[in-house]
Protein backbone atom coordinates (compact mmCIF):
# COMPACT_ATOMS: atom_id res chain seq x y z
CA UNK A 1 37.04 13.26 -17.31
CA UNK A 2 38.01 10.54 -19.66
CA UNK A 3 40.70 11.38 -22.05
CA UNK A 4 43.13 10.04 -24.75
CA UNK A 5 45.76 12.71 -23.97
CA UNK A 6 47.98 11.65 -21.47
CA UNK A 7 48.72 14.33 -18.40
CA UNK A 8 50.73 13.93 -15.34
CA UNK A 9 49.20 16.11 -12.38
CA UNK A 10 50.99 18.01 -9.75
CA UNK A 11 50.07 20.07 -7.10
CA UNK A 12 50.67 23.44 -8.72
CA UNK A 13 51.28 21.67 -12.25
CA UNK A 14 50.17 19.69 -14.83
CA UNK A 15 52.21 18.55 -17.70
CA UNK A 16 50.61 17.47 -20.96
CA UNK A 17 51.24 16.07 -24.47
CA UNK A 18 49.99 19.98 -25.68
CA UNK A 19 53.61 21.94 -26.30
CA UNK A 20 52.13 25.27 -24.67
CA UNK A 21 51.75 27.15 -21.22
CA UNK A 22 48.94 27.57 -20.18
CA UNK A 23 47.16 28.71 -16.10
CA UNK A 24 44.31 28.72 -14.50
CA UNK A 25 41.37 31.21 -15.19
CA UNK A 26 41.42 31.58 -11.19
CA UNK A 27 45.03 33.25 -11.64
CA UNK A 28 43.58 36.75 -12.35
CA UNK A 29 47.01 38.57 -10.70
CA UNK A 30 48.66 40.10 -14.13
CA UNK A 31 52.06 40.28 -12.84
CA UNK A 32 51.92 36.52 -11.45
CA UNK A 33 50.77 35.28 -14.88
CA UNK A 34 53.26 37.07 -16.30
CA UNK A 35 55.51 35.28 -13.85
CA UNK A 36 54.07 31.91 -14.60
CA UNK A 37 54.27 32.16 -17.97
CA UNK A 38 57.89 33.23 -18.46
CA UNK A 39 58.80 30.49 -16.15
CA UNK A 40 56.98 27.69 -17.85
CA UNK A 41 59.06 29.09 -21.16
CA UNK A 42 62.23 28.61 -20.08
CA UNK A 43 61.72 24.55 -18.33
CA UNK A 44 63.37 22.04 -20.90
CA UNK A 45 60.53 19.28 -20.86
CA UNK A 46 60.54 18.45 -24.77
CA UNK A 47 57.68 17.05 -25.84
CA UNK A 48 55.37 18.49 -23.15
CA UNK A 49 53.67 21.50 -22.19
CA UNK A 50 52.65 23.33 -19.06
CA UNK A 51 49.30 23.98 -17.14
CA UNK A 52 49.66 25.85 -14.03
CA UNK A 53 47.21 25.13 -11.41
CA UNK A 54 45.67 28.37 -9.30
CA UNK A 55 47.88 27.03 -6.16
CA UNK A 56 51.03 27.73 -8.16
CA UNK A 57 50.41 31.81 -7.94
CA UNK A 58 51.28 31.30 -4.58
CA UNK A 59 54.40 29.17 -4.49
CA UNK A 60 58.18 30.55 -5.29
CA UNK A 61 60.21 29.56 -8.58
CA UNK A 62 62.43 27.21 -7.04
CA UNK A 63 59.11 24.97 -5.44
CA UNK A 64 57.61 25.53 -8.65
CA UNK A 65 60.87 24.15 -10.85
CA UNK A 66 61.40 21.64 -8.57
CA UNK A 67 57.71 20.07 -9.24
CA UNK A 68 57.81 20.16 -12.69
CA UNK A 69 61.20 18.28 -12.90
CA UNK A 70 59.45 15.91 -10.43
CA UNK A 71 56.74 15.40 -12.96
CA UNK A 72 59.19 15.26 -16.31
CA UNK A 73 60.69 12.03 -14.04
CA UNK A 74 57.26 10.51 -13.56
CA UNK A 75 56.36 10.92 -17.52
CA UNK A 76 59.25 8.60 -18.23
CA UNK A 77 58.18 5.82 -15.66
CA UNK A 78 54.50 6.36 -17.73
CA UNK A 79 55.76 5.99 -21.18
CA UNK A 80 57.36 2.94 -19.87
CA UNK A 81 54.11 1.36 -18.47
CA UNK A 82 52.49 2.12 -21.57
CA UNK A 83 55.18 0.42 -24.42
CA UNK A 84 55.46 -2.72 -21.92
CA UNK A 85 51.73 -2.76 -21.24
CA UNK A 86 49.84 -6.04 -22.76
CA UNK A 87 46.01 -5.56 -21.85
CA UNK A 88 44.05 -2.60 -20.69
CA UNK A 89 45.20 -1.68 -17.19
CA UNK A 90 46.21 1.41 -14.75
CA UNK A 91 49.45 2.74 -15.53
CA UNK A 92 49.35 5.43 -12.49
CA UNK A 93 47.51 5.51 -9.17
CA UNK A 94 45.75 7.84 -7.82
CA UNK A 95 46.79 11.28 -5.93
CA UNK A 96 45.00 11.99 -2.35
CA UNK A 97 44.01 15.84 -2.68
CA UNK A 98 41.77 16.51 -0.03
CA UNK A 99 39.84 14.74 3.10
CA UNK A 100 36.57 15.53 2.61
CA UNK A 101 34.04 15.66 6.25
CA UNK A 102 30.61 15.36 4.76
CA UNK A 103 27.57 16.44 6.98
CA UNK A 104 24.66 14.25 7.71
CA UNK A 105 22.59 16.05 5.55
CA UNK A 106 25.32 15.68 2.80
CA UNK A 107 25.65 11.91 3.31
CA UNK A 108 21.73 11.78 2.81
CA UNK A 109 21.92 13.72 -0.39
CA UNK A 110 24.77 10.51 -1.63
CA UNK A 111 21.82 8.13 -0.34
CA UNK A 112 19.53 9.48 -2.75
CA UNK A 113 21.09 9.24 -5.60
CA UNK A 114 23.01 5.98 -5.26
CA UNK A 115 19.34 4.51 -4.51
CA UNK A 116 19.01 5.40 -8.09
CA UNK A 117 21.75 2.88 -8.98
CA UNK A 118 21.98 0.10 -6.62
CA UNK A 119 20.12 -0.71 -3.79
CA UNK A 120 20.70 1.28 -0.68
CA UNK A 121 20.08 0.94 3.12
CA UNK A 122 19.48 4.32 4.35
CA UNK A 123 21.75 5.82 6.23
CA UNK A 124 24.75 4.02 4.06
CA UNK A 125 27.00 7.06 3.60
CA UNK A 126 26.96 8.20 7.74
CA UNK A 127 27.43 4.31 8.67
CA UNK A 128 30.37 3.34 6.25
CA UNK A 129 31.87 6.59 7.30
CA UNK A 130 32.18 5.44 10.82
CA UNK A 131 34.16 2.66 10.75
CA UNK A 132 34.51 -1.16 9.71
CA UNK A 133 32.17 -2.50 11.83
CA UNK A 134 29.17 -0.16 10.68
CA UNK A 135 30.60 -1.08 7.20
CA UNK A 136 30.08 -4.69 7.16
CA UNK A 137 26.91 -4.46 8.61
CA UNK A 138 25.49 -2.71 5.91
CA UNK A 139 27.37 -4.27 3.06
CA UNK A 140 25.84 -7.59 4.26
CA UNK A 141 22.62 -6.12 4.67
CA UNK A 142 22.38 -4.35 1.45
CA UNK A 143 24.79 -7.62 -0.50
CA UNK A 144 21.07 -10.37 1.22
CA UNK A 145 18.16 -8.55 1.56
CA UNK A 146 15.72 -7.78 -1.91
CA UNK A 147 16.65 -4.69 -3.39
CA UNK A 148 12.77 -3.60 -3.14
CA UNK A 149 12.79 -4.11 0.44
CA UNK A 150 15.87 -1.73 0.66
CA UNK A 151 14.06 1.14 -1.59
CA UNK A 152 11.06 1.02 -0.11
CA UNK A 153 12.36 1.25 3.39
CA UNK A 154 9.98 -1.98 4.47
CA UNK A 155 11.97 -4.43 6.61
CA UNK A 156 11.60 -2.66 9.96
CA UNK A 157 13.47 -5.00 11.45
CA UNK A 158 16.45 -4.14 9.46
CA UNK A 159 16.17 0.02 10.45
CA UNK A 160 16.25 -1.20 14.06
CA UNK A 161 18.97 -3.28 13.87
CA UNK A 162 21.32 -0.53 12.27
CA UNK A 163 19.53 2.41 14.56
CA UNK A 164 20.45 0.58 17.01
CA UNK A 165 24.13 0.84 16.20
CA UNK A 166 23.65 5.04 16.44
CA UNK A 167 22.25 4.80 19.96
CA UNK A 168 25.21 5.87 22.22
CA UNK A 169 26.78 2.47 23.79
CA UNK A 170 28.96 4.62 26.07
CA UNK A 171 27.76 6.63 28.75
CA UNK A 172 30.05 9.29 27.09
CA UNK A 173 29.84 11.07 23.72
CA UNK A 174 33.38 12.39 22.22
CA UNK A 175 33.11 15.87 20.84
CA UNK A 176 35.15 16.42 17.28
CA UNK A 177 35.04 20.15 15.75
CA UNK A 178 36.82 21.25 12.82
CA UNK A 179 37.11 25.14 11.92
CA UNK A 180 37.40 26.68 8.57
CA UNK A 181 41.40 26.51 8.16
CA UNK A 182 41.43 22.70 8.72
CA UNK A 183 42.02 22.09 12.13
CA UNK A 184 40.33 19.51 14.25
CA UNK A 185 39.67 20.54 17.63
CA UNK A 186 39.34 18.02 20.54
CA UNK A 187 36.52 19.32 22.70
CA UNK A 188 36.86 16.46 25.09
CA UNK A 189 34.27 13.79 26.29
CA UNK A 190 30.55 14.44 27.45
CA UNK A 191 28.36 12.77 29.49
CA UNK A 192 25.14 11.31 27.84
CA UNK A 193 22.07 12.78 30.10
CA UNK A 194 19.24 11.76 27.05
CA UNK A 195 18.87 11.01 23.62
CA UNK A 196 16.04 10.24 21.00
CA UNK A 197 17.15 8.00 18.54
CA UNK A 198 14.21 8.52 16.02
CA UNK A 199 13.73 12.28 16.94
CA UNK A 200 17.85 12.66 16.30
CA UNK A 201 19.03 14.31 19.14
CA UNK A 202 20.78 13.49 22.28
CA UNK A 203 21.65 15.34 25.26
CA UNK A 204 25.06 15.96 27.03
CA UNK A 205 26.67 17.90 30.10
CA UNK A 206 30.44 18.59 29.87
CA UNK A 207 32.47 20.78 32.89
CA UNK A 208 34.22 23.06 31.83
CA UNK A 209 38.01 22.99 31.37
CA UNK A 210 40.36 23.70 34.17
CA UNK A 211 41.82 25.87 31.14
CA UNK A 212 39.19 26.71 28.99
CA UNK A 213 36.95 29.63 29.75
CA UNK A 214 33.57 30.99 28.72
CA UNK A 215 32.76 31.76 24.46
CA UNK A 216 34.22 34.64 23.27
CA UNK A 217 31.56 37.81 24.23
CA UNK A 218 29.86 35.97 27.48
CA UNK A 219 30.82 38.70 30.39
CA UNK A 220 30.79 35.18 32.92
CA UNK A 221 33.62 34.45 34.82
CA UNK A 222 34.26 30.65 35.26
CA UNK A 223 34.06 29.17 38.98
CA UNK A 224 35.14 26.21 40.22
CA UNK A 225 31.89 23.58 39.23
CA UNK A 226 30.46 25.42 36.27
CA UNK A 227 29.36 23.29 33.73
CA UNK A 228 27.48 23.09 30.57
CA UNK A 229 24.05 21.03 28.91
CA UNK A 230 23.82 21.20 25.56
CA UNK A 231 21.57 19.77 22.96
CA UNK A 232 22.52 18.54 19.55
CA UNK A 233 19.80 17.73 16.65
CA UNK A 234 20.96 15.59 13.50
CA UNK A 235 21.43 17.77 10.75
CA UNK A 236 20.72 21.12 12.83
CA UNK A 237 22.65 24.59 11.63
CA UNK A 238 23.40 25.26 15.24
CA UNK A 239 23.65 24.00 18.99
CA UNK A 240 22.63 25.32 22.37
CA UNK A 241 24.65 25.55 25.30
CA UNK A 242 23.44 26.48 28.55
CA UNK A 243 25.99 27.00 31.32
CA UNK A 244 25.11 26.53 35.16
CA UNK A 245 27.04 27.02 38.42
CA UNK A 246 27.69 24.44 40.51
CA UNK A 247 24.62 24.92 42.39
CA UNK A 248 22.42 24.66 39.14
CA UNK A 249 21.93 28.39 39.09
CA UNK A 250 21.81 29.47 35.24
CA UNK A 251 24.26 31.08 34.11
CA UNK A 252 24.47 32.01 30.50
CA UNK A 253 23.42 30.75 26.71
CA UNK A 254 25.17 30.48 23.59
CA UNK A 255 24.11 28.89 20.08
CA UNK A 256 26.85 28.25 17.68
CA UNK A 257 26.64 28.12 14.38
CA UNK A 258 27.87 25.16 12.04
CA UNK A 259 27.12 23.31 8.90
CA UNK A 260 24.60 20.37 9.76
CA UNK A 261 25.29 18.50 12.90
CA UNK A 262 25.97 14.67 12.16
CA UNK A 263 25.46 12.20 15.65
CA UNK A 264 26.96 8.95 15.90
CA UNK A 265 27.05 6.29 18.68
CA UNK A 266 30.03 7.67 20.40
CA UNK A 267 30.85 10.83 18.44
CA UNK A 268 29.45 14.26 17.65
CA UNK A 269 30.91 15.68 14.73
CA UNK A 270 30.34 19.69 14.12
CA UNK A 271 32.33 22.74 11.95
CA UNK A 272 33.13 25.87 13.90
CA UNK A 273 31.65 28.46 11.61
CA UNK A 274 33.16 31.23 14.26
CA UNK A 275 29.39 32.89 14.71
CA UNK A 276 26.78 32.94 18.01
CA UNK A 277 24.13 34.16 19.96
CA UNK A 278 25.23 34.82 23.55
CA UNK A 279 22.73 35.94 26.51
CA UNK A 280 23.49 35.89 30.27
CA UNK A 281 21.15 37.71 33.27
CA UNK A 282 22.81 40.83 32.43
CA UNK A 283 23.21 40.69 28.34
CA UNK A 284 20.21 40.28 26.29
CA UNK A 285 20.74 38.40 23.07
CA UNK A 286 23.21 39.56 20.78
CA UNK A 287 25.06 38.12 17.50
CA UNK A 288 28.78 37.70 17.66
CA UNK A 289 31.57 36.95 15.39
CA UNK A 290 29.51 38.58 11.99
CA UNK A 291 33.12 39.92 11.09
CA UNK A 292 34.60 36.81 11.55
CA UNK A 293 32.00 35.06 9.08
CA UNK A 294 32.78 38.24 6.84
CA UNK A 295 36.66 37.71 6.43
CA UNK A 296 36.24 34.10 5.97
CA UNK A 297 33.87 34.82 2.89
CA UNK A 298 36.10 37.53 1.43
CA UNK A 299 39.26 34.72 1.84
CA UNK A 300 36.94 32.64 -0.24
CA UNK A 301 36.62 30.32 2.15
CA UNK A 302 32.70 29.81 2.58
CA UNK A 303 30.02 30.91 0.26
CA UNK A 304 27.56 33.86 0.27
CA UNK A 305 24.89 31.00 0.46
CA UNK A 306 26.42 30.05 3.78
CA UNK A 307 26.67 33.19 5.07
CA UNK A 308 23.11 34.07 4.31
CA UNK A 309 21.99 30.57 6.00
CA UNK A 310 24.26 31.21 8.82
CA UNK A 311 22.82 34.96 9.47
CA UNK A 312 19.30 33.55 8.59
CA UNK A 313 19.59 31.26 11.42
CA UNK A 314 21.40 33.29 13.89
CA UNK A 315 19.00 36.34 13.37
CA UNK A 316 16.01 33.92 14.39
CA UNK A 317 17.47 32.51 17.06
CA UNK A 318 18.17 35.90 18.18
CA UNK A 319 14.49 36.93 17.40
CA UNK A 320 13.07 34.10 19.38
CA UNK A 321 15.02 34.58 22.66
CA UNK A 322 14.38 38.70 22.36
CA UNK A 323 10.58 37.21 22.72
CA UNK A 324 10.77 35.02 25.20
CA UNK A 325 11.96 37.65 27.15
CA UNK A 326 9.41 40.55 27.04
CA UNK A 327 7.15 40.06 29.63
């Protein structure tokens, strides 16, 4: 939002030119914005007032005190930039808030509508995210060729080129998973058994760990030699893994559930979203990990939109194994 009023963000702060306090709407807590508001009273900041953000409900006095006088130090080095400024120019950077992992279908969405404004190679957002190399190439691409060309998706030539840049180089896809409280999970390397570039899947077999066992609510011990195939699809809401013993005997399934799937040449990005369908010889299909989804929606972590895309998909999946099993 572009503004006159100078303000000076924090994390649980922000101090502006407006001599009030004022919080959040999210701070709903009566007690806590009773807190908040007798706290903001008594800060000597002159000229300035206070707007506490919805994080500070959670944070103690002193962390709370010791931002703001953070931020009264930071509106002096502003006022400064401003009476010794001589053209129009930035007088503060930027603050990095968050890290943002966008899904494939996501960076699609940010083709679309930056079509609308400049030309655009598809696939722009999923290439630039993956590294220099993928970013030149489409900079140049997208800097030469006719803008039409680009829009209309013509110069075949051109798709090849940069498909051929997704097409796994390796003979080994790395495995990245992040779950809902931030954390990115290794899950090792995988060998590369198939792949359709234009179809937007591939195919990989991974043992498993010396450590690791089988998903939460398989009844399979792990053996020596087990291993599992699974199959990822570009933009999919879930995976399927099928385990085998060593001798190629099957063993068990499980689809997990995650926002859309995004494949590159050496890496397979998905988001734990903590739900399944299991089935082994001796379990038919079942759902797991409902309550898991459940507290996750009720920390207001994920949306009821997710969790009725995430049940939608689990339930069919569910549905279409239960049929493939009656005789």
């Amino acid at each position: 939002q572009l503004s006159k009023v100078l303000t000076v963000p924090g994390q649980y702060a922000v101090l502006t030119a407006a001599r009030s306090v004022r919080m959040s709407k999210q701070i709903t807590d009566e007690a806590q914005r009773e807190r908040l508001q007798r706290l903001g009273e008594a800060q000597e900041i002159g000229e300035w007032g206070i707007i506490w953000r919805t994080a500070a409900q959670h944070a103690s006095d002193d962390v709370l005190v010791t931002e703001v006088q953070r931020l009264i130090g930071e509106t002096e080095t502003l006022q400064a930039s401003l009476q010794n400024a001589k053209t129009v120019g930035r007088i503060r950077g930027g603050d990095l808030t968050a890290h943002v992992l966008m899904s494939g279908h996501a960076k699609s969405l940010c083709d679309t509508l930056r079509a609308q404004l400049s030309p655009t190679l598809p696939g722009h957002h999923k290439y630039k995210a993956h590294g220099d190399i993928y970013g030149t190439t489409v900079d140049a691409l997208e800097r030469e060729l006719p803008a039409e060309a680009l829009r209309n998706r013509a110069i075949l030539s051109v798709l090849s080129s940069i498909n051929a840049m997704q097409q796994p180089i390796d003979p080994t896809l790395h495995i990245v998973q992040r779950i809902p409280n931030g954390r990115l999970i290794d899950q090792g390397e995988a060998q590369r058994l198939a792949d359709d570039i234009y179809a937007g899947w591939v195919e990989v077999q991974q043992p498993l760990r010396n450590k690791g066992s089988y998903p939460k609510g398989l009844n399979v011990n792990k053996q020596p030699g087990d291993y599992a195939i699974t199959r990822f699809h570009e933009g999919a809401w879930h995976y399927v893994s099928q385990f085998y013993a060593q001798d190629g005997s099957w063993l068990a399934d499980y689809a997990g559930m995650t926002t859309p799937i995004a494949i590159f040449s050496d890496q397979i990005h998905l988001f734990d979203l903590q739900m399944a369908v299991i089935r082994s010889p001796e379990q038919p299909p079942e759902i797991v990990g409902m309550d898991a989804l459940n507290r996750l929606q009720e920390e207001k972590m994920v949306t009821p939109a997710l969790i009725d895309k995430v049940r939608e998909e689990s339930e069919a999946i569910a549905r279409q194994w239960r049929e493939a099993a009656t005789p």
